[in-house]
Protein backbone atom coordinates (compact mmCIF):
# COMPACT_ATOMS: atom_id res chain seq x y z
CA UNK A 1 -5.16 139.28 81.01
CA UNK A 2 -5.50 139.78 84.50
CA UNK A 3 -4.56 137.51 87.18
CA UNK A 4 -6.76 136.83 90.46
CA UNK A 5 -4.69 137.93 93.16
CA UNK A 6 -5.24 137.55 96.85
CA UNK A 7 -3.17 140.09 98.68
CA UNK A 8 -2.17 139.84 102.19
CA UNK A 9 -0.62 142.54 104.36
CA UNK A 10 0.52 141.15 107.73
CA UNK A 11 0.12 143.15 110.83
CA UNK A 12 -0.63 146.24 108.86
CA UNK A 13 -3.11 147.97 105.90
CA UNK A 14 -1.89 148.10 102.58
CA UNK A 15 -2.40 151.14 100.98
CA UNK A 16 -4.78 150.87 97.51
CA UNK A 17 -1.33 152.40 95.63
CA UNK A 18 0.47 149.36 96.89
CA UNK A 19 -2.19 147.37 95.73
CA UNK A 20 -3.24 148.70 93.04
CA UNK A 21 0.88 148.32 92.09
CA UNK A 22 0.83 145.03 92.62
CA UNK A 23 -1.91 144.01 90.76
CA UNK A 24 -0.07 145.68 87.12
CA UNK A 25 3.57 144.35 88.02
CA UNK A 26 1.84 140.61 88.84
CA UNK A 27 -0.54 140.78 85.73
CA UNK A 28 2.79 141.46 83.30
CA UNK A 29 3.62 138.15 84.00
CA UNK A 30 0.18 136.77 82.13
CA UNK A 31 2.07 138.27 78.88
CA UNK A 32 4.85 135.23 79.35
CA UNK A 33 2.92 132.49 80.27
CA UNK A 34 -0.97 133.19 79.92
CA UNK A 35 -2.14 129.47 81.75
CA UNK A 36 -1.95 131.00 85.36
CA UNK A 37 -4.96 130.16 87.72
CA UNK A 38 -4.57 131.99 90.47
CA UNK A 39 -1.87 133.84 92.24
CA UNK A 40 -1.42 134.85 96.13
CA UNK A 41 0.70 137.97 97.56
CA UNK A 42 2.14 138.28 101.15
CA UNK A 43 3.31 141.34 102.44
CA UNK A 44 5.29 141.60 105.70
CA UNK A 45 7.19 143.90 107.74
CA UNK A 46 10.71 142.01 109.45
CA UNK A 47 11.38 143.71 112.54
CA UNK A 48 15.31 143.12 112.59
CA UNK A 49 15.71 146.53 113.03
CA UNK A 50 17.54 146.39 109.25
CA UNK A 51 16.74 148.68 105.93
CA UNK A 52 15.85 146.08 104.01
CA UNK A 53 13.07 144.89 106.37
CA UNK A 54 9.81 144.99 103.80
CA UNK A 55 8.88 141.39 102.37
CA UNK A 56 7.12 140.30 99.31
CA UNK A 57 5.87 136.28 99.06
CA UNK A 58 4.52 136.03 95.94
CA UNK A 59 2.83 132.54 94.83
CA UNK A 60 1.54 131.87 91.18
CA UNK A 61 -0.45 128.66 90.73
CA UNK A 62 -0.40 127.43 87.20
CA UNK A 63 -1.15 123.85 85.94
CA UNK A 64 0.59 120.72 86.89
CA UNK A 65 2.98 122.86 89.59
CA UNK A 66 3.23 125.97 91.57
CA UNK A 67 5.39 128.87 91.29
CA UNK A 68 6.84 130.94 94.11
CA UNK A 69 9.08 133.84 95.03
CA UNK A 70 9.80 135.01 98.04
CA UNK A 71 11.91 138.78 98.29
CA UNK A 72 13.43 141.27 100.72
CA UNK A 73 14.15 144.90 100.02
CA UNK A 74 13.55 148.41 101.18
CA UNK A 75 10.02 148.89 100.11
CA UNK A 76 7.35 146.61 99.14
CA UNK A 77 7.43 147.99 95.24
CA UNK A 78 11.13 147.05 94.97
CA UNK A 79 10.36 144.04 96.79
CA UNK A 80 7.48 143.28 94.26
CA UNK A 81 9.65 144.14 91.61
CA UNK A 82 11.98 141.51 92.29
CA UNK A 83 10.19 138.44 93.09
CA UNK A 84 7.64 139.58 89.91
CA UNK A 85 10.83 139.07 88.04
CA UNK A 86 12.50 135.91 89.91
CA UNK A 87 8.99 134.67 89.00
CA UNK A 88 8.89 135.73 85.08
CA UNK A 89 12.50 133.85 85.32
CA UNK A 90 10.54 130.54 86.41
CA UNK A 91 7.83 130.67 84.17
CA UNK A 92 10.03 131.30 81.00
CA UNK A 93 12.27 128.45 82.29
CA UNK A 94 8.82 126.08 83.19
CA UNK A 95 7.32 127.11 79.45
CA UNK A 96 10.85 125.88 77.61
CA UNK A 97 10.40 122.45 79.51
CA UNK A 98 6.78 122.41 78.10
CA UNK A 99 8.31 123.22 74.63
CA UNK A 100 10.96 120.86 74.52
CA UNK A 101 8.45 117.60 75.62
């Protein structure tokens, strides 16, 4: 299933690698929990002059409540990577609550 994503780069052009990378990592997360509407990337660039300056906002709307992640890394995949998982997290935790009522 794929998930339709709305990807914003901030201040710069994301490359169609990036994008295209972000599209597979955020449609994994249709394999846990397959009721997601629509979902909303941020990319931005921190300029404190640090390594881990590249930032990846990732928001997932799903029904009844909203999902969001918000990481910092070196690059924008590892970045991606993490909030895709801090996000998988929340939606396995979210579909155990639905479970249990």
């Amino acid at each position: 299933m794929k998930v339709n994503l709305k990807i914003n780069s901030v201040h710069f052009d994301a490359d169609k690698k990036l994008v295209d990378f972000i599209h597979e990592r955020v449609d994994k997360l249709a394999n846990y929990y397959d009721k997601i509407i629509d979902g909303e990337v941020i990319l931005k660039v921190d300029n404190n002059h640090s390594t881990d300056n590249k930032i990846a906002e990732i928001k997932l709307l799903i029904p009844g409540n909203d999902m969001f992640a918000k990481k910092q890394c070196k690059s924008f995949e590892e970045a991606t990577d993490t909030a895709v998982e801090a996000l998988r997290r929340q939606l396995s935790k979210h579909k155990e609550k639905i479970r249990k009522k």
